[in-house]
N, C-alpha and C. Protein backbone atom coordinates (compact mmCIF):
# COMPACT_ATOMS: atom_id res chain seq x y z
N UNK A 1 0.20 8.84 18.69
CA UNK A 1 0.06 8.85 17.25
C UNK A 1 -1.42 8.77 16.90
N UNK A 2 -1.93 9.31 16.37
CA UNK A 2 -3.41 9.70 15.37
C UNK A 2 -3.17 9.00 13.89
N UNK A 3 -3.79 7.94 13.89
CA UNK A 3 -4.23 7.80 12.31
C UNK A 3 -5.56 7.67 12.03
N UNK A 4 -5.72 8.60 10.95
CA UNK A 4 -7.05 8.62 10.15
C UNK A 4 -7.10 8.69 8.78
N UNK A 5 -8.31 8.88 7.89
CA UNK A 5 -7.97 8.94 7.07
C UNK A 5 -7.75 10.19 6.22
N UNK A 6 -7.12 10.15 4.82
CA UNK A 6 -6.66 11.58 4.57
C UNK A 6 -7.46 12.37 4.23
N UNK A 7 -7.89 13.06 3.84
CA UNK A 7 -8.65 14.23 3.03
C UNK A 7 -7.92 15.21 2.46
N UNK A 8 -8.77 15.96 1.25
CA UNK A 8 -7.79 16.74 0.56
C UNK A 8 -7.37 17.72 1.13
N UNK A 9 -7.32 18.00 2.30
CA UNK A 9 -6.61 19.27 3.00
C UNK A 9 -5.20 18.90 3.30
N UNK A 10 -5.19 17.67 3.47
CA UNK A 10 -3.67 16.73 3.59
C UNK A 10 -2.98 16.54 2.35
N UNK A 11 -3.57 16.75 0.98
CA UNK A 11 -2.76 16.41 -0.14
C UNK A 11 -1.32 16.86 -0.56
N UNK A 12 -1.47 18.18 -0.06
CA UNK A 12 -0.26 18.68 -0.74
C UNK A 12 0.86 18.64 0.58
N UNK A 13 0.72 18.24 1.44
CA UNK A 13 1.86 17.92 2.92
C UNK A 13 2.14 16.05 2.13
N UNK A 14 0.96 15.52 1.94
CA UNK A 14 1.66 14.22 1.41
C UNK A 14 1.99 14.14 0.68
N UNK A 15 2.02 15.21 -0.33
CA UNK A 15 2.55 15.09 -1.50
C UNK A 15 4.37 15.06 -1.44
N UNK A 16 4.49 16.40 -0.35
CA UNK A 16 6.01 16.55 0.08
C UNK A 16 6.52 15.13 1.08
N UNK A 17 5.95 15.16 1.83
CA UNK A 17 6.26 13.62 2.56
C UNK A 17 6.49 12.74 1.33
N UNK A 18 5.73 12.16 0.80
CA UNK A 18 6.15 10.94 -0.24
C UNK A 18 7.08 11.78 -0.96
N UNK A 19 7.55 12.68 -1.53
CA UNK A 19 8.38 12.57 -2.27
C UNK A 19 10.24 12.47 -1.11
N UNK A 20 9.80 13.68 -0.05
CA UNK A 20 10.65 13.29 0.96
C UNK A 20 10.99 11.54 1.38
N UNK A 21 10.28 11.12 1.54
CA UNK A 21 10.64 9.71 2.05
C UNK A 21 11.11 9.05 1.07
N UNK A 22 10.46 9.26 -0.18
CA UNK A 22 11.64 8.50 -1.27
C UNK A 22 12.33 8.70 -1.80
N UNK A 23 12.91 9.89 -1.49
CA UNK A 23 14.42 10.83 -1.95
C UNK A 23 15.44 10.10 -1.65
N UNK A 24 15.73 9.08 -0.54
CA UNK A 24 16.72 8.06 -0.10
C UNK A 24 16.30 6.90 0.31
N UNK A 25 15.42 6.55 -0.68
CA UNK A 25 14.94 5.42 -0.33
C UNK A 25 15.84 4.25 -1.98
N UNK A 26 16.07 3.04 -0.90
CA UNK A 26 17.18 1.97 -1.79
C UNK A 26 16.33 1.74 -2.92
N UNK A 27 14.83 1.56 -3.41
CA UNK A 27 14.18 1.42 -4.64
C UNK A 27 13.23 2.10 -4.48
N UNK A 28 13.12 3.45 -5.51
CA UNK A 28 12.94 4.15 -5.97
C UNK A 28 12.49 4.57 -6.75
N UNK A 29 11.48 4.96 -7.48
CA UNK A 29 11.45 5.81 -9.09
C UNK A 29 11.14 7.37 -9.32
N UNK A 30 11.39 7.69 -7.86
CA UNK A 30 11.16 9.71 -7.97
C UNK A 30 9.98 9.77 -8.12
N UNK A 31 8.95 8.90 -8.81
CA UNK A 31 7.32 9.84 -8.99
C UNK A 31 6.65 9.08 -7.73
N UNK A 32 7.20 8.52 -7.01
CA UNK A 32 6.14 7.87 -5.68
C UNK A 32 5.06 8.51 -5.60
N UNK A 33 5.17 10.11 -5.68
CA UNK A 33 4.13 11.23 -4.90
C UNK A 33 3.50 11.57 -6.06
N UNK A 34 3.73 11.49 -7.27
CA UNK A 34 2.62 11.59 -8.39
C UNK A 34 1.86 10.85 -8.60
N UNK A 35 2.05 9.42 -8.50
CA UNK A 35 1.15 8.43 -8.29
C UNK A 35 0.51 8.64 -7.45
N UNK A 36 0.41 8.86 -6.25
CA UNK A 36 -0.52 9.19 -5.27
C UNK A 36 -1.27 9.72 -6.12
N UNK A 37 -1.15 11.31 -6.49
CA UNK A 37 -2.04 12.25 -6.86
C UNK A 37 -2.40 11.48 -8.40
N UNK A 38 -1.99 10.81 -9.18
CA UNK A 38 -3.14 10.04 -10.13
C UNK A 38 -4.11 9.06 -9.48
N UNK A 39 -3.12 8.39 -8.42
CA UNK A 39 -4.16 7.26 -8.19
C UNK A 39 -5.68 7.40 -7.47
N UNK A 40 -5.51 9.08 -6.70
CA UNK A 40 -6.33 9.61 -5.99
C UNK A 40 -7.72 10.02 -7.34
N UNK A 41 -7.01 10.16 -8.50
CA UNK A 41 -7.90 10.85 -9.23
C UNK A 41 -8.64 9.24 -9.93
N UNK A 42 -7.95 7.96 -9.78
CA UNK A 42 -8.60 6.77 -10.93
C UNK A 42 -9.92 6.00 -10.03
N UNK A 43 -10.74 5.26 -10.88
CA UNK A 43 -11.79 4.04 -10.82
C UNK A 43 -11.30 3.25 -9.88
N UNK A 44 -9.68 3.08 -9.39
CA UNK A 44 -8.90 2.27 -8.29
C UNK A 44 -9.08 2.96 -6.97
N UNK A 45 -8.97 3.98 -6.78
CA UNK A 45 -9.11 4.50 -5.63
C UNK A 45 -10.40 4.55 -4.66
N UNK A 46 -9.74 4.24 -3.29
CA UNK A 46 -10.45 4.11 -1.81
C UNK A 46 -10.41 4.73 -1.14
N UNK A 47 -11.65 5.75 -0.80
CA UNK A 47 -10.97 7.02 0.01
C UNK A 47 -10.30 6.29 1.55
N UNK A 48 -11.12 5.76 1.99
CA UNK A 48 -11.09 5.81 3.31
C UNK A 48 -9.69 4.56 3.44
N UNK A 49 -8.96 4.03 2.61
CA UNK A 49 -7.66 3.20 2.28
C UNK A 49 -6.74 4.40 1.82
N UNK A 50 -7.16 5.52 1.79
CA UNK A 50 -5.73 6.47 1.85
C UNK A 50 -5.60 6.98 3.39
N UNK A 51 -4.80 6.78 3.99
CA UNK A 51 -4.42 6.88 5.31
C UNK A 51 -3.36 7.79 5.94
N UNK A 52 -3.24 8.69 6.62
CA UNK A 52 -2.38 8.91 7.39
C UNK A 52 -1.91 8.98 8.63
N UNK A 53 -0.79 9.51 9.44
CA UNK A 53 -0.32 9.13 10.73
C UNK A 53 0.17 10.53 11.18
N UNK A 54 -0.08 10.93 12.24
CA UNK A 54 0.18 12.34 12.50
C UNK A 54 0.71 12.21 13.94
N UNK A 55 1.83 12.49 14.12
CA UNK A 55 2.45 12.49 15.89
C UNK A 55 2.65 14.50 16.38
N UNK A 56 1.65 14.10 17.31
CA UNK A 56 2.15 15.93 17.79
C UNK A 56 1.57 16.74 16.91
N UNK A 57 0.40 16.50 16.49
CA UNK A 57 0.12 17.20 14.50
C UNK A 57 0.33 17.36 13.35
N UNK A 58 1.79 17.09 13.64
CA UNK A 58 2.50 16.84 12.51
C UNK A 58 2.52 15.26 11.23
N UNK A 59 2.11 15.40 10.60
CA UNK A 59 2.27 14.69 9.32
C UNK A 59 3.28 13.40 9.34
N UNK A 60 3.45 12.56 9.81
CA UNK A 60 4.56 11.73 10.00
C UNK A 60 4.45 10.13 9.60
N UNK A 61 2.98 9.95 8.33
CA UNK A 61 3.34 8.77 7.68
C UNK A 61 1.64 8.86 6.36
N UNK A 62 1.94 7.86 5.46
CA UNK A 62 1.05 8.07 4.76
C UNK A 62 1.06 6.57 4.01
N UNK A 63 -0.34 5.68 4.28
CA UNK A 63 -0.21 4.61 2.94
C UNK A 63 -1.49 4.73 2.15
N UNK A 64 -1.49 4.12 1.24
CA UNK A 64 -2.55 3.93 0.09
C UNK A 64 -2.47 2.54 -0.52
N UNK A 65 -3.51 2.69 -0.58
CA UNK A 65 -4.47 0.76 -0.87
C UNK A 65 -5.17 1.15 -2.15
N UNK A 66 -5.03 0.64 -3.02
CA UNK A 66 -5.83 0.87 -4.64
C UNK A 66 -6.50 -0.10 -4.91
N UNK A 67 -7.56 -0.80 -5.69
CA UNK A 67 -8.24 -1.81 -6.72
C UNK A 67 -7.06 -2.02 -7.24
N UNK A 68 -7.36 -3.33 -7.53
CA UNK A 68 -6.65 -4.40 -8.34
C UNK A 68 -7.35 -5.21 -8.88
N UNK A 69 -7.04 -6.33 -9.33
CA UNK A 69 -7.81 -7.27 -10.24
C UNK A 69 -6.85 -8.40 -9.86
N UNK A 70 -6.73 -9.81 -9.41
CA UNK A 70 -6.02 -11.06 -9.05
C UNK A 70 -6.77 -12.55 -9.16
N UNK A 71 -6.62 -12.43 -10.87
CA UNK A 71 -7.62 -13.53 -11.32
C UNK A 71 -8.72 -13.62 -11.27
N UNK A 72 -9.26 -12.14 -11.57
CA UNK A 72 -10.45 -12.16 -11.50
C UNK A 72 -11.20 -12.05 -10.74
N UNK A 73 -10.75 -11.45 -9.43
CA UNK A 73 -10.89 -11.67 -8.26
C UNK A 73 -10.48 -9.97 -7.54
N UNK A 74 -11.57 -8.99 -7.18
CA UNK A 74 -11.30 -7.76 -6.66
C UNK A 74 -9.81 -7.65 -5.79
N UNK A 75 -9.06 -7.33 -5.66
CA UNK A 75 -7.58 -7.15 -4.71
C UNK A 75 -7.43 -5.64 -4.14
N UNK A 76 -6.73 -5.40 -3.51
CA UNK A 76 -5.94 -4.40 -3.30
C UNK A 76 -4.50 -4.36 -3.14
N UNK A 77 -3.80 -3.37 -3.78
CA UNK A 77 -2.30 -3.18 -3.72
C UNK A 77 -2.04 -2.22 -3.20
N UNK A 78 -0.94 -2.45 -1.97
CA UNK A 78 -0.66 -1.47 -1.14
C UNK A 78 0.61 -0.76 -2.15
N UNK A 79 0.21 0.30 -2.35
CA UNK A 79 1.33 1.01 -2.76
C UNK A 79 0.92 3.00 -2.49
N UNK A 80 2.02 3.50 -2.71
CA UNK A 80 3.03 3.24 -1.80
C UNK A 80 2.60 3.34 -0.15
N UNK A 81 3.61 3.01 0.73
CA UNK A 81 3.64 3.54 2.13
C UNK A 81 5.15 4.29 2.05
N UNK A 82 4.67 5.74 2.54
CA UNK A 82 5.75 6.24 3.07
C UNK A 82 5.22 7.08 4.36
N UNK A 83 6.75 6.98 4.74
CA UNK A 83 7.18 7.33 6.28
C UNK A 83 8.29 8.64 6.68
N UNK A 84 7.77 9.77 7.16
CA UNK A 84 8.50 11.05 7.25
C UNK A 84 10.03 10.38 7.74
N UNK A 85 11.10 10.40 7.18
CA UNK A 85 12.19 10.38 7.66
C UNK A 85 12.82 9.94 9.51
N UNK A 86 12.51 11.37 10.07
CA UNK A 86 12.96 11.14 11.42
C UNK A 86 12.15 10.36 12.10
N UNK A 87 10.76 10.01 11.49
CA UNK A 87 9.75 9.24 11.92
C UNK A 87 9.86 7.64 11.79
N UNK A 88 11.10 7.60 10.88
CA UNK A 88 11.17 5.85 10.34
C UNK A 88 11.78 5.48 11.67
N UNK A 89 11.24 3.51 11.15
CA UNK A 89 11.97 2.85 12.44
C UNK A 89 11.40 3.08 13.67
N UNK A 90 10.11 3.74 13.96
CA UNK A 90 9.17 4.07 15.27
C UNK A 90 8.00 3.41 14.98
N UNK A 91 7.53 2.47 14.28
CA UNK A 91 6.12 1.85 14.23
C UNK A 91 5.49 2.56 13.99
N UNK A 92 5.58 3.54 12.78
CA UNK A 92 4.30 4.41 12.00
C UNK A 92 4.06 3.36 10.81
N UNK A 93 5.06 2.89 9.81
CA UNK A 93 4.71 2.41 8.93
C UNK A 93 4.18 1.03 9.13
N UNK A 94 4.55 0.58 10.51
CA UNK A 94 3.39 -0.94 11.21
C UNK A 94 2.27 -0.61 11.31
N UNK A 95 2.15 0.58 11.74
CA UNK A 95 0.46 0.98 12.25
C UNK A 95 -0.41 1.30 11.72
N UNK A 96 0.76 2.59 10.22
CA UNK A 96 -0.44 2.54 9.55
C UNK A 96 -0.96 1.15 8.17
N UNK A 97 0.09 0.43 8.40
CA UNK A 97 -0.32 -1.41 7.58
C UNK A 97 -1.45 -1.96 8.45
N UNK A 98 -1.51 -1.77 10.03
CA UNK A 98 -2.35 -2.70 10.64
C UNK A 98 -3.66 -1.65 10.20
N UNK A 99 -3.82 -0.13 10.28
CA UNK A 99 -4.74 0.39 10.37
C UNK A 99 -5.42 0.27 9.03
N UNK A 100 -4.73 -0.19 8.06
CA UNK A 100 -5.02 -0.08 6.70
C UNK A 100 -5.80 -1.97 6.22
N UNK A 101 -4.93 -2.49 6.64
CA UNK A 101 -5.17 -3.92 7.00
C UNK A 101 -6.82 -4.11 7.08
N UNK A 102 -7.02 -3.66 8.77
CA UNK A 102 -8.28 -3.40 9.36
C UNK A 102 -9.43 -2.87 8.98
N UNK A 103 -9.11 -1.57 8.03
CA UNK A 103 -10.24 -0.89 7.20
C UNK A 103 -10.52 -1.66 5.98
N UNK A 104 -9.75 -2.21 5.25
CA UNK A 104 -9.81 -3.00 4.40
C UNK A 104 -10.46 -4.17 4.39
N UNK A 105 -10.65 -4.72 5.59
CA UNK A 105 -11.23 -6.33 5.94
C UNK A 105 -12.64 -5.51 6.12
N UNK A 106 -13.00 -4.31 6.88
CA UNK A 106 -14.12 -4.35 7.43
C UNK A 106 -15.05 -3.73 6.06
N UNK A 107 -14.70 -3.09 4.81
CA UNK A 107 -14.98 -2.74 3.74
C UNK A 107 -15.02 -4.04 2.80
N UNK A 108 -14.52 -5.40 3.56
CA UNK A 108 -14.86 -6.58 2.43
C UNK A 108 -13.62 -6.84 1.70
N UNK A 109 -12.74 -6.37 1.88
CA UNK A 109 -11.52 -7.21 1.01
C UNK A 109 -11.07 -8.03 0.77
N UNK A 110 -10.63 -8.39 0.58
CA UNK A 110 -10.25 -9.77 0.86
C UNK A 110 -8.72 -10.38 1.37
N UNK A 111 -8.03 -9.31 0.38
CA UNK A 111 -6.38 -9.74 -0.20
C UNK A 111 -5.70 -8.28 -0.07
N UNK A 112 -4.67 -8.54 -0.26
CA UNK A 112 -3.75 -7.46 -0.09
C UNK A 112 -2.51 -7.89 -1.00
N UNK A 113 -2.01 -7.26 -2.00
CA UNK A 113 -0.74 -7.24 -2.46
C UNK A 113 0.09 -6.40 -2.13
N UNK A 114 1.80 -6.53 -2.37
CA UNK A 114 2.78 -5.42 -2.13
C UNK A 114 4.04 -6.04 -3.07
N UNK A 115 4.78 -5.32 -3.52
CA UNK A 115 6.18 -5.35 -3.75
C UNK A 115 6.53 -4.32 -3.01
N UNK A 116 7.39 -5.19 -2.24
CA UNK A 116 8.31 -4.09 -1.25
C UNK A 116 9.50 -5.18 -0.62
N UNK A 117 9.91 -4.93 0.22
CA UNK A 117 10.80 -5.27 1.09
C UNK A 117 10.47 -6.42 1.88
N UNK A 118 11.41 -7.75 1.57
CA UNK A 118 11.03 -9.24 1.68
C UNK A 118 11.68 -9.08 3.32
N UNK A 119 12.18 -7.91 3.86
CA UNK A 119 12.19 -8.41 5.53
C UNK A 119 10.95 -7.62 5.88
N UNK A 120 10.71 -6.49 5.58
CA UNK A 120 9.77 -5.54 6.00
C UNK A 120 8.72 -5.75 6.19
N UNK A 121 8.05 -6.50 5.00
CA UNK A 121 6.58 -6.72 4.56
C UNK A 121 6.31 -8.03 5.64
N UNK A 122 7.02 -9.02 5.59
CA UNK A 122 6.66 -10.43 6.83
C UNK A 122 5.85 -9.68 7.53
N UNK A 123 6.72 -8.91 8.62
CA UNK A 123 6.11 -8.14 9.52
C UNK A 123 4.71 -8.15 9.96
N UNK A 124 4.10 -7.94 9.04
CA UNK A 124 2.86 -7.53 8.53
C UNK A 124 1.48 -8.51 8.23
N UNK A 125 2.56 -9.76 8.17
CA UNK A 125 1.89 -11.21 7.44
C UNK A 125 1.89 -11.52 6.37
N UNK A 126 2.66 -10.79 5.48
CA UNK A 126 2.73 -11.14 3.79
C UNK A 126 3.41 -12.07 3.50
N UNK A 127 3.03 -12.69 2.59
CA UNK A 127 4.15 -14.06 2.01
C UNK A 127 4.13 -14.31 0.46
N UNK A 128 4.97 -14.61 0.04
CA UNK A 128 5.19 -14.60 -1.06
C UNK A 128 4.07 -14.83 -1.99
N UNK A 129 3.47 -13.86 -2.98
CA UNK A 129 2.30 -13.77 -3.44
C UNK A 129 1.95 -15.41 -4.21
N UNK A 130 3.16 -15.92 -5.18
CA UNK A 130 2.73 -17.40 -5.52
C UNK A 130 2.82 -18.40 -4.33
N UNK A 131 2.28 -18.23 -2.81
CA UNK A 131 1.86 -19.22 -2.07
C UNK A 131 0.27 -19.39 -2.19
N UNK A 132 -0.25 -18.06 -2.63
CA UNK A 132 -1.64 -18.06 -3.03
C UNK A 132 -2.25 -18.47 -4.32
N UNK A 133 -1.35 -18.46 -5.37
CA UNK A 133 -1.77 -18.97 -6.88
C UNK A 133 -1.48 -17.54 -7.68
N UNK A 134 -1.38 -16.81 -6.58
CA UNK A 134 -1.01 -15.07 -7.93
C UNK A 134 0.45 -15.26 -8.30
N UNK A 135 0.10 -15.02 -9.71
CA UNK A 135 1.15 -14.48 -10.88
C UNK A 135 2.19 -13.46 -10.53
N UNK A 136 3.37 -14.00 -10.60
CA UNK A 136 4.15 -12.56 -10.11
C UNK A 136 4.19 -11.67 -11.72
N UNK A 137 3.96 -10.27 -11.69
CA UNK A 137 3.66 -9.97 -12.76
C UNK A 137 5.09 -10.08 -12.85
N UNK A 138 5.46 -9.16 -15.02
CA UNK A 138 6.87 -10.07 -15.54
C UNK A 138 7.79 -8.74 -15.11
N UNK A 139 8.51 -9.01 -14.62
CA UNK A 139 9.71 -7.69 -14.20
C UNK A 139 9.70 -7.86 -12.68
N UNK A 140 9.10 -8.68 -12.12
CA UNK A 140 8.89 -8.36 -10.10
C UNK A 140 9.95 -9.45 -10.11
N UNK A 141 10.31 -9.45 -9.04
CA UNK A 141 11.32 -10.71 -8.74
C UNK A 141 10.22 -11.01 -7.54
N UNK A 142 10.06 -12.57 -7.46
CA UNK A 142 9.35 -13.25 -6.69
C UNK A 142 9.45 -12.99 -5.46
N UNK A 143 10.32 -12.86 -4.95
CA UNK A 143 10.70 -13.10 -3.32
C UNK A 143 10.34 -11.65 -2.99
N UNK A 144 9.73 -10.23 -3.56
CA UNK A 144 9.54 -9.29 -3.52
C UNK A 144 7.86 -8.62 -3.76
N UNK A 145 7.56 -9.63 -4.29
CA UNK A 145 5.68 -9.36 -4.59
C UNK A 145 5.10 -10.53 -3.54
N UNK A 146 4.28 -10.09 -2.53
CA UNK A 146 3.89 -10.53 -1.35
C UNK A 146 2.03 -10.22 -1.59
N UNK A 147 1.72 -11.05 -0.73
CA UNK A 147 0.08 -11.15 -0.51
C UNK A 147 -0.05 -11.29 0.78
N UNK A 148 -1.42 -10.91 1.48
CA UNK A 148 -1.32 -11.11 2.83
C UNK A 148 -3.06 -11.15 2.36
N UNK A 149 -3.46 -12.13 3.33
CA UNK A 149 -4.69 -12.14 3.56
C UNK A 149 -5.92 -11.73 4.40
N UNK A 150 -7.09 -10.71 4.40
CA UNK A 150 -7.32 -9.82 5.28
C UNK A 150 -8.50 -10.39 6.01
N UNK A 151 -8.95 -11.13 5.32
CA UNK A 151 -10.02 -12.02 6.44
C UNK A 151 -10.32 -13.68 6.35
N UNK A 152 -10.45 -14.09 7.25
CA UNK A 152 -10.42 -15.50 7.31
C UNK A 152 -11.27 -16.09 6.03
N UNK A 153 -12.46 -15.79 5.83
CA UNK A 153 -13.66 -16.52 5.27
C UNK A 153 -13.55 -15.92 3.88
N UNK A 154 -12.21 -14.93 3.67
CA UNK A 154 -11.73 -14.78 2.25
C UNK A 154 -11.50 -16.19 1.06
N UNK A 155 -12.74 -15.89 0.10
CA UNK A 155 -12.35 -16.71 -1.06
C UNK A 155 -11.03 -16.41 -1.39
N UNK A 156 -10.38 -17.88 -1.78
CA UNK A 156 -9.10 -17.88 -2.30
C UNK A 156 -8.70 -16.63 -3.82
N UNK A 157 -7.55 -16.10 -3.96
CA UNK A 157 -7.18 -16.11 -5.17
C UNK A 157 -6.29 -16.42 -5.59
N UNK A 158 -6.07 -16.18 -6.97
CA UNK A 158 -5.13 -16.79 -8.39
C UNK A 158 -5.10 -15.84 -9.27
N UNK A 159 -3.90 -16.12 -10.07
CA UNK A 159 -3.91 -16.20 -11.42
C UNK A 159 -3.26 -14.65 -11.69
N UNK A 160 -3.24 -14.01 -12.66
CA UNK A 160 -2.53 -12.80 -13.12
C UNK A 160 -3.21 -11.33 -11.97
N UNK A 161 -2.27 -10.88 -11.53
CA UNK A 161 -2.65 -9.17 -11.20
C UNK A 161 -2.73 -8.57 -12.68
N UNK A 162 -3.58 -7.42 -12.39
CA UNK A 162 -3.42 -6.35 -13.07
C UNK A 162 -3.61 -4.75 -12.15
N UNK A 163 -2.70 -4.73 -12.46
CA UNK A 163 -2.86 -3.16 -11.62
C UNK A 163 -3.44 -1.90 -12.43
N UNK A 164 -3.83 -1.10 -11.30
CA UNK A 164 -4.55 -0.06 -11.94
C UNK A 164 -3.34 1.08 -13.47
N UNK A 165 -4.17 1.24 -14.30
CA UNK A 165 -3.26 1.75 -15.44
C UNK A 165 -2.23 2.90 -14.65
N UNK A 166 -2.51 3.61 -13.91
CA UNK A 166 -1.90 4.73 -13.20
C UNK A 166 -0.52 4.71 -12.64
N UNK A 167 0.21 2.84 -12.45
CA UNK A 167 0.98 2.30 -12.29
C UNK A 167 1.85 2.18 -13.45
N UNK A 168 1.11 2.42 -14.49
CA UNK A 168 2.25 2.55 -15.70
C UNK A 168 2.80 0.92 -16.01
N UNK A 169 2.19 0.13 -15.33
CA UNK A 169 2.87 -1.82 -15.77
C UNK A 169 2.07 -2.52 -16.96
């Protein structure tokens, strides 16, 4: 497996991947893959935190890390990760979290947010975002908005997220 990061020659294959991977996916909202392509265009976006995973050449995973705001305090929110279908369940979507993880600490991050999947995300090291002092924003169910922390000598955070407008919250 090859992960690097994306460039726009990859846009329009991830564009079909994310929408593929969330065609049967249990939560959902159909624009997964438009967000990409806004979030690629906002003040939130990290090139080198858009990522992909390629087995055999082929295209077989994709995450993205955006700006955030968490009390005042720079963040990133992983949203989305998707994973080519026949590819799920093989440690693409671990690898590309650790690879994303990793670029993120060494660029200074600090934090990491997610709503996703309260078995999935552990995995990873996330824990429930109010063990840190962040606000679950109003509509998340708690046990579902997670934080993970990306480097030791990370100042703490708190207090309200705000996500980039492109998220529509």
């Amino acid at each position: 497996m090859l992960i690097r990061q994306e460039m726009p020659a990859d846009y329009e294959a991830v564009y079909g991947l994310v929408a593929e991977a969330f065609a049967t996916a249990e939560h959902a909202d159909g624009n997964e893959q438009d967000l990409v392509v806004a979030l690629r265009k906002s003040e939130a976006f990290v090139p080198q935190l858009s990522i992909i995973a390629e087995i055999d050449g082929e295209l077989a995973g994709h995450i993205l890390f955006t700006k955030a705001d968490a009390g005042g305090n720079e963040a990133l929110v992983l949203a989305p990760l998707s994973v080519e279908p026949k590819y799920q369940r093989q440690g693409v979507g671990s690898a590309l979290i650790a690879k994303g993880h990793k670029t993120a600490a060494q660029l200074g991050y600090s934090c990491s947010l997610v709503l996703g999947s309260d078995t999935y995300y552990p995995r990873a090291g996330y824990v429930p975002a109010v063990q840190f002092g962040v606000e679950v924003p109003e509509g998340f169910p708690s046990e579902n908005f997670m934080a993970v922390k990306l480097r030791e000598n990370a100042k703490p955070i708190c207090g309200p997220v705000t996500y980039p407008k492109e998220f529509g919250l």
